[in-house]
PDB file of N, CA and C in Angstrom:
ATOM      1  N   UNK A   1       1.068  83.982 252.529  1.00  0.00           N
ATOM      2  CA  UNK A   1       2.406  84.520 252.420  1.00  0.00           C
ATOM      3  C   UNK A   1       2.633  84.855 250.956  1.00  0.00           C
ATOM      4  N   UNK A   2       2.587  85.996 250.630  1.00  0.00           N
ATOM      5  CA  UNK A   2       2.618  86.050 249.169  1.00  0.00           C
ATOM      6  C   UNK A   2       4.244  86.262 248.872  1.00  0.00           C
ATOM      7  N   UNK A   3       4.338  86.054 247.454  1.00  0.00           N
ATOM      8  CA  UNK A   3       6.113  85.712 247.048  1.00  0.00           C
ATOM      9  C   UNK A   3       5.790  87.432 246.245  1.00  0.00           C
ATOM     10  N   UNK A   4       6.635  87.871 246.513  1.00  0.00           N
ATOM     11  CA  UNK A   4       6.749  89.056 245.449  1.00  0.00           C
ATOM     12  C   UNK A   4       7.260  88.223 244.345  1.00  0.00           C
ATOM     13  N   UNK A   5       8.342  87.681 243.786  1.00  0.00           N
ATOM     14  CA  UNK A   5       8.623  87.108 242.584  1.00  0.00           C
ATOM     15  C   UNK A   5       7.526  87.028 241.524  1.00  0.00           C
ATOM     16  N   UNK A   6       6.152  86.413 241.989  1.00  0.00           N
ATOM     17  CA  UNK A   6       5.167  86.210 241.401  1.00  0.00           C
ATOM     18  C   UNK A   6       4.467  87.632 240.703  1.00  0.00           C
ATOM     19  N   UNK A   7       4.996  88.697 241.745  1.00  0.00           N
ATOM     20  CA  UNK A   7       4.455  90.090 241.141  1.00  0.00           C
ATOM     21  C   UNK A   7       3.221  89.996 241.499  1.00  0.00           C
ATOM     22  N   UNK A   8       2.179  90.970 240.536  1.00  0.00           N
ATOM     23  CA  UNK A   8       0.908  91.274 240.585  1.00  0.00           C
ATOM     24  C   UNK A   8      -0.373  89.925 240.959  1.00  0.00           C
ATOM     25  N   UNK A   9       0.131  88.763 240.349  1.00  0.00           N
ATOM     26  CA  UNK A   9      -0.672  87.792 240.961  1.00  0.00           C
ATOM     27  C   UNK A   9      -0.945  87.852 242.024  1.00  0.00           C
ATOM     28  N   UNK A  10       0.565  87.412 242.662  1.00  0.00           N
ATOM     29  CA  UNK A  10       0.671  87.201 244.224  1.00  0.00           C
ATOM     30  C   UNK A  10      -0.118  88.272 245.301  1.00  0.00           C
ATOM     31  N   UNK A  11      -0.172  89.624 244.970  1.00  0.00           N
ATOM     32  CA  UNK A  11      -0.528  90.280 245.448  1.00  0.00           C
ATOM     33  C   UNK A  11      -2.181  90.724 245.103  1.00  0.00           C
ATOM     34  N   UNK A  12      -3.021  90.069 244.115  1.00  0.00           N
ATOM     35  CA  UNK A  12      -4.198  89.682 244.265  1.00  0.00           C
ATOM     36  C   UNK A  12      -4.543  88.928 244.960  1.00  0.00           C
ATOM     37  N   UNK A  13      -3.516  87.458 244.933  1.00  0.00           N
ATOM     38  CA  UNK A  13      -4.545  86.286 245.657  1.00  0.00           C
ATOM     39  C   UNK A  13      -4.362  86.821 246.922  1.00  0.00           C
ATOM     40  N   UNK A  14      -3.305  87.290 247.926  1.00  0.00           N
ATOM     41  CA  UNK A  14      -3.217  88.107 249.018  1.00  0.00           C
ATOM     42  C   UNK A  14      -4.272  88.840 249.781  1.00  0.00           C
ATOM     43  N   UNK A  15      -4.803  89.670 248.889  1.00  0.00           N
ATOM     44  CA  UNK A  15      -5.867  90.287 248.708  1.00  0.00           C
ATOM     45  C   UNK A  15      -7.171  89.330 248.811  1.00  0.00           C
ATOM     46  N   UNK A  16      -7.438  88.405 247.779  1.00  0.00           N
ATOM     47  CA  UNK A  16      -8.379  87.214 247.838  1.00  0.00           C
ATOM     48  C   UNK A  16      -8.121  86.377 249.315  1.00  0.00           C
ATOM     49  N   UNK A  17      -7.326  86.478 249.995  1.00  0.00           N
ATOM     50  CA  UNK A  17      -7.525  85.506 250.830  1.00  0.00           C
ATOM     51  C   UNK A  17      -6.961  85.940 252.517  1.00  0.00           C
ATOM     52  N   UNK A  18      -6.909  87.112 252.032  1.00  0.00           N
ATOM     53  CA  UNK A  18      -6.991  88.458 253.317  1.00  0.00           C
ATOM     54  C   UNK A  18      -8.721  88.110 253.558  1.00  0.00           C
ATOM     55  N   UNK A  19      -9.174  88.556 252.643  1.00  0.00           N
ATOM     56  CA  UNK A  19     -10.768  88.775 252.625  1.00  0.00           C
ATOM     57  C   UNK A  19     -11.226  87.008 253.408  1.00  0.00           C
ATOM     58  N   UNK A  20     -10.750  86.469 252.893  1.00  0.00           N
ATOM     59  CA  UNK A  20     -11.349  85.006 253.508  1.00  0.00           C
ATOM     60  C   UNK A  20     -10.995  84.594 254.788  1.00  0.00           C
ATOM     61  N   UNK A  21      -9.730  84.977 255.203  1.00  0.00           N
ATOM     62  CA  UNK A  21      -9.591  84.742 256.315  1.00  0.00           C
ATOM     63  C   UNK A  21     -10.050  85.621 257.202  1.00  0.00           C
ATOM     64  N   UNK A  22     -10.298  86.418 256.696  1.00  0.00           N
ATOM     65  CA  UNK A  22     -10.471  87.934 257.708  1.00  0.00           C
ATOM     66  C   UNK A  22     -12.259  87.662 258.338  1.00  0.00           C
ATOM     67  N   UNK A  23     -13.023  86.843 257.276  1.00  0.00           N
ATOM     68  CA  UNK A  23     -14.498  86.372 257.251  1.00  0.00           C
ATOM     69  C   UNK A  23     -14.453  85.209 258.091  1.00  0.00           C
ATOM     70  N   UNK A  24     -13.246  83.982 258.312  1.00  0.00           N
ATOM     71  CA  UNK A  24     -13.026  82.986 258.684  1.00  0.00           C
ATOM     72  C   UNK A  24     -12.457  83.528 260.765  1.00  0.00           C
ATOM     73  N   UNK A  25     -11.842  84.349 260.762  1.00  0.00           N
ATOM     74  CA  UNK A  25     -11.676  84.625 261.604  1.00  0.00           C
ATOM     75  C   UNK A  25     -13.233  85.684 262.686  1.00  0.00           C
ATOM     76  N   UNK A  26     -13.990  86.249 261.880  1.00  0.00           N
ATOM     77  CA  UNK A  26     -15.370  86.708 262.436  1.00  0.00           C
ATOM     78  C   UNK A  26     -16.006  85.987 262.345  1.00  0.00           C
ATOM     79  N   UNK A  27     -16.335  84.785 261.970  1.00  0.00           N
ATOM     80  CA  UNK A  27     -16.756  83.448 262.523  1.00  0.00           C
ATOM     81  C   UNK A  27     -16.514  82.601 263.100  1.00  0.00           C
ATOM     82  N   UNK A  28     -15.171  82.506 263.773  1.00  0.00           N
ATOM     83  CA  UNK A  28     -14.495  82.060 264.641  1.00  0.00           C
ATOM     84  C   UNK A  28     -14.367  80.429 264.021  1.00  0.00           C
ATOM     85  N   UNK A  29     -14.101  80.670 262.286  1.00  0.00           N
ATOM     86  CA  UNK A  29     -13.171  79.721 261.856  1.00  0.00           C
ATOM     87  C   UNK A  29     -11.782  79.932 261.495  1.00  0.00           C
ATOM     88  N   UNK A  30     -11.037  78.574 262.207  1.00  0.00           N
ATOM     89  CA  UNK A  30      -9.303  78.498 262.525  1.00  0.00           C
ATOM     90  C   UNK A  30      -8.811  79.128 260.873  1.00  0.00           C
ATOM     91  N   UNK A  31      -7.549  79.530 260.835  1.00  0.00           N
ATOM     92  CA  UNK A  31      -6.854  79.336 259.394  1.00  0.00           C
ATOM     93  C   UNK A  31      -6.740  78.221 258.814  1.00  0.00           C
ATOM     94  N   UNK A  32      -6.430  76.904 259.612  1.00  0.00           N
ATOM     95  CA  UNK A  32      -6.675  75.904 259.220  1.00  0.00           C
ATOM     96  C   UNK A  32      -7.720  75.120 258.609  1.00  0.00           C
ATOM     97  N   UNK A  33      -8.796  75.254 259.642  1.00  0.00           N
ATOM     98  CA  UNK A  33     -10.180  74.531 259.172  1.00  0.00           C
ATOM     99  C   UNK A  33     -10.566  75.339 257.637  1.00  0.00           C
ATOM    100  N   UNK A  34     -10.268  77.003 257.665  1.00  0.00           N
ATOM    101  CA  UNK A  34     -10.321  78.046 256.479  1.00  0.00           C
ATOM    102  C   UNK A  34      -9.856  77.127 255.123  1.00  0.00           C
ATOM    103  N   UNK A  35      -8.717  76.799 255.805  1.00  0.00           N
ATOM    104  CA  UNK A  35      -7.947  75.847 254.165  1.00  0.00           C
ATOM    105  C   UNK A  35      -8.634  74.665 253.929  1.00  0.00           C
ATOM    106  N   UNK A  36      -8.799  73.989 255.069  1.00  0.00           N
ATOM    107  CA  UNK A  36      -9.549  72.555 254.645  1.00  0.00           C
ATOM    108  C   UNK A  36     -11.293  72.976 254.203  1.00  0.00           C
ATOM    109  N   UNK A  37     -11.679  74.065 254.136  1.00  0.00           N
ATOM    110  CA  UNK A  37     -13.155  74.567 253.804  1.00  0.00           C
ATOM    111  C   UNK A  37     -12.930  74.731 251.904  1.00  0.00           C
ATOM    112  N   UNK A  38     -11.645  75.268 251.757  1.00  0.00           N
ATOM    113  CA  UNK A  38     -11.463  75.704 250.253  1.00  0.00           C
ATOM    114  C   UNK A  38     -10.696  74.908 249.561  1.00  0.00           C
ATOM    115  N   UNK A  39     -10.306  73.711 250.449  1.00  0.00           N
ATOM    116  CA  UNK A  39      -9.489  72.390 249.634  1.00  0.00           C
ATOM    117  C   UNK A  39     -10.239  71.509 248.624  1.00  0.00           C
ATOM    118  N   UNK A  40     -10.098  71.424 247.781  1.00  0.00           N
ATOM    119  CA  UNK A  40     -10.530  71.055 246.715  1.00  0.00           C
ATOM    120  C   UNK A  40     -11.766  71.571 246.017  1.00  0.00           C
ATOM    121  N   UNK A  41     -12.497  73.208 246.156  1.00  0.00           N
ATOM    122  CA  UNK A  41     -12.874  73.719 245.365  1.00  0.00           C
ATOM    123  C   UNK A  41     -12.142  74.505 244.253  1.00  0.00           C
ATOM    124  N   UNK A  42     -12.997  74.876 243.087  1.00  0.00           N
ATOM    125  CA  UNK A  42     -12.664  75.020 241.917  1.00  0.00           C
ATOM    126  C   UNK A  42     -12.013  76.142 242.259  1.00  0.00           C
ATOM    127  N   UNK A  43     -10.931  76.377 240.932  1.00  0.00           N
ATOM    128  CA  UNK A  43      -9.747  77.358 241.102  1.00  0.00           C
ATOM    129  C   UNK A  43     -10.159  78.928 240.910  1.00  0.00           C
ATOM    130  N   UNK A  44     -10.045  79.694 241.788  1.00  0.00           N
ATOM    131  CA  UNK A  44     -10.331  80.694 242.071  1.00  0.00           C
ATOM    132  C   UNK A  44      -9.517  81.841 240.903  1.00  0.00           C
ATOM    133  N   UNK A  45     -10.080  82.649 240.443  1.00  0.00           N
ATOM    134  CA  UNK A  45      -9.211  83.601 239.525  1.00  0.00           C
ATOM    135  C   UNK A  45      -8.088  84.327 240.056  1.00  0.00           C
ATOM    136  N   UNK A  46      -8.946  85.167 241.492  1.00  0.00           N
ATOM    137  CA  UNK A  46      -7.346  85.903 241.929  1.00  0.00           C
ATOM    138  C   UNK A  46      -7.009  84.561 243.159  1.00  0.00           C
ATOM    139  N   UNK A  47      -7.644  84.292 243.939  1.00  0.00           N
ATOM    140  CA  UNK A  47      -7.083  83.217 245.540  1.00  0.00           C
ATOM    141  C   UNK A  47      -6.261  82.301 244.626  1.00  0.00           C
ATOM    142  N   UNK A  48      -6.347  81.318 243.462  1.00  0.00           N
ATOM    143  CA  UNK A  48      -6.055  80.255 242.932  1.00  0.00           C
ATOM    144  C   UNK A  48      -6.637  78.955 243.600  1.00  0.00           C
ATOM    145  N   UNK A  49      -6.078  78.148 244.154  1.00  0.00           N
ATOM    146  CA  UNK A  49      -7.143  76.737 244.785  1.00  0.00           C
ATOM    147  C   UNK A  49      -6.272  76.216 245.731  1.00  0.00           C
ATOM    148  N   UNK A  50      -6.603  75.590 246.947  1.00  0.00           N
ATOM    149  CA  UNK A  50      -6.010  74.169 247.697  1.00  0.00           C
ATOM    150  C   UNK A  50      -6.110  73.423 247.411  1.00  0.00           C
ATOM    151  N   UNK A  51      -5.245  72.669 247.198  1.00  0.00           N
ATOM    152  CA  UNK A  51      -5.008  70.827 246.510  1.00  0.00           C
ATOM    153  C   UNK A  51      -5.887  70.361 247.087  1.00  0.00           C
ATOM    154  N   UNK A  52      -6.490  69.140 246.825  1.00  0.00           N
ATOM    155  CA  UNK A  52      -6.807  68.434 247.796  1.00  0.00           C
ATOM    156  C   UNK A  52      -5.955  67.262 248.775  1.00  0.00           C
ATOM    157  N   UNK A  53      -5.773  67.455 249.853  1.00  0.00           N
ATOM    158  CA  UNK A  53      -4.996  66.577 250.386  1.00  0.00           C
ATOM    159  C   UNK A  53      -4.663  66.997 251.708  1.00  0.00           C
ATOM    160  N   UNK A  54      -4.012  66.195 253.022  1.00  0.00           N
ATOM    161  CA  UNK A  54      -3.820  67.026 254.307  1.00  0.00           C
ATOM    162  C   UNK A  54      -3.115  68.332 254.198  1.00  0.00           C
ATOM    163  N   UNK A  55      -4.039  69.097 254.911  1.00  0.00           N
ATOM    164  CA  UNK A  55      -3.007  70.610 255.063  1.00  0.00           C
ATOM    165  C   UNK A  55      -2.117  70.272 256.344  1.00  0.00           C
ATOM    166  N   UNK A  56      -1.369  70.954 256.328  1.00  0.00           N
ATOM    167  CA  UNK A  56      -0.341  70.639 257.313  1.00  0.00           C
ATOM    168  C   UNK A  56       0.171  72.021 257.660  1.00  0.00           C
ATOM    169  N   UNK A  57       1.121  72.014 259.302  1.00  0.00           N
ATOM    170  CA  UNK A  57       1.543  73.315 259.921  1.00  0.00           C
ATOM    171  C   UNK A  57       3.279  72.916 260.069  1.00  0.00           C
ATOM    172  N   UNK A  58       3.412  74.551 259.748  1.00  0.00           N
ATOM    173  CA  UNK A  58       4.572  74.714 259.833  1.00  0.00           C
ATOM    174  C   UNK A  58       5.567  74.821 261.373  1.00  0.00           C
ATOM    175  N   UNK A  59       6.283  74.801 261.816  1.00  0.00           N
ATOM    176  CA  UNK A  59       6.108  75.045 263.208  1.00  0.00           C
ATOM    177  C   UNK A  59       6.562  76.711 263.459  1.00  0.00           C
ATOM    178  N   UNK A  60       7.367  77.092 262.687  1.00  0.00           N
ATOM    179  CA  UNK A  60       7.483  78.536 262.471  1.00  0.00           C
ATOM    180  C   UNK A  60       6.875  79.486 261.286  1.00  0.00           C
ATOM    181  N   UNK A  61       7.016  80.959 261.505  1.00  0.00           N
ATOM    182  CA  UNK A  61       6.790  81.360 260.390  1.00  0.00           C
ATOM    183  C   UNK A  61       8.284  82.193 259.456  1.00  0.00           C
ATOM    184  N   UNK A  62       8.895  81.532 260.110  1.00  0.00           N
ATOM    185  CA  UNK A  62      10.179  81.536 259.566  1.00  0.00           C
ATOM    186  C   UNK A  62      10.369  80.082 258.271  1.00  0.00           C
ATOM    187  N   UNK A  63       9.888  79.188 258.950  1.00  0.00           N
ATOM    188  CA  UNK A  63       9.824  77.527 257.762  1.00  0.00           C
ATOM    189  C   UNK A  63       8.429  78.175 256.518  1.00  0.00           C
ATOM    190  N   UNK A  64       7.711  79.064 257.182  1.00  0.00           N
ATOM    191  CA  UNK A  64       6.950  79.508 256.395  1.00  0.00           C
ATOM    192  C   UNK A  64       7.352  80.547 255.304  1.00  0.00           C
ATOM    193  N   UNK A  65       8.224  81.234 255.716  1.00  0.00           N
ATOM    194  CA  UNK A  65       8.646  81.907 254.811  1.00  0.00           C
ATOM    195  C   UNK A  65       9.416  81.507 254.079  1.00  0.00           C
ATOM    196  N   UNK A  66      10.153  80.571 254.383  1.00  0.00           N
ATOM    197  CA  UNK A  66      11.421  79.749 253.445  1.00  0.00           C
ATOM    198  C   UNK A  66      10.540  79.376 252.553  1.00  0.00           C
ATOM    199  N   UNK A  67       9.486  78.382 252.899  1.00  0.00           N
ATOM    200  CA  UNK A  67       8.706  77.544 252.065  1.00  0.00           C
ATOM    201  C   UNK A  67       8.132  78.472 250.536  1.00  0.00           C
ATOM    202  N   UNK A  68       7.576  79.553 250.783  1.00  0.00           N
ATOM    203  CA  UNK A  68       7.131  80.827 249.966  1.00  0.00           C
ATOM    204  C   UNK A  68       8.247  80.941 249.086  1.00  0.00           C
ATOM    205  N   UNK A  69       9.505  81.518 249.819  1.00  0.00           N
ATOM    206  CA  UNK A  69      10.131  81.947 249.006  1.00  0.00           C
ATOM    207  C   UNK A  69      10.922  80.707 248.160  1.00  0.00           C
ATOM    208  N   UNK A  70      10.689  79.182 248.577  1.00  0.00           N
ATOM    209  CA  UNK A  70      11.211  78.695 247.824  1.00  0.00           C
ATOM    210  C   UNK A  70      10.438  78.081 246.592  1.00  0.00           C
ATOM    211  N   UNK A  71       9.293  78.477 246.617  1.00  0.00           N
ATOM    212  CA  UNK A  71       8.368  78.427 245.209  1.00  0.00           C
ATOM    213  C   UNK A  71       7.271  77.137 245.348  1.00  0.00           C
TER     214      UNK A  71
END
């Protein structure tokens, strides 16, 4: 979910992680398992990194978008 606020970043890592999921999904890996694959590798220039720690689901993508836009 990229934040426009962030500007040009946001819309690289977007880009960075279009591409990953888009590879994660023709391998018939989840978005989820996708995040827990890149959780705690080193910080990516344009994607940036996943913490390490449980990923967790939103139940909408409405809580998802709040969440984005709230930074």
């Amino acid at each position: 979910m990229p934040r426009e606020q962030a500007g040009d970043q946001a819309l690289d890592a977007a880009v960075a992680w279009t591409r990953r999921l888009r590879w994660a999904k023709a391998n018939g890996v989840s978005p989820l398992a996708a995040l827990r694959h890149w959780s705690g590798e080193p910080e990516d220039g344009r994607a940036g990194k996943v913490p390490v720690g449980r990923p967790f689901e939103l139940p909408t993508l409405a809580a998802l978008e709040e969440l984005a836009a709230a930074g």
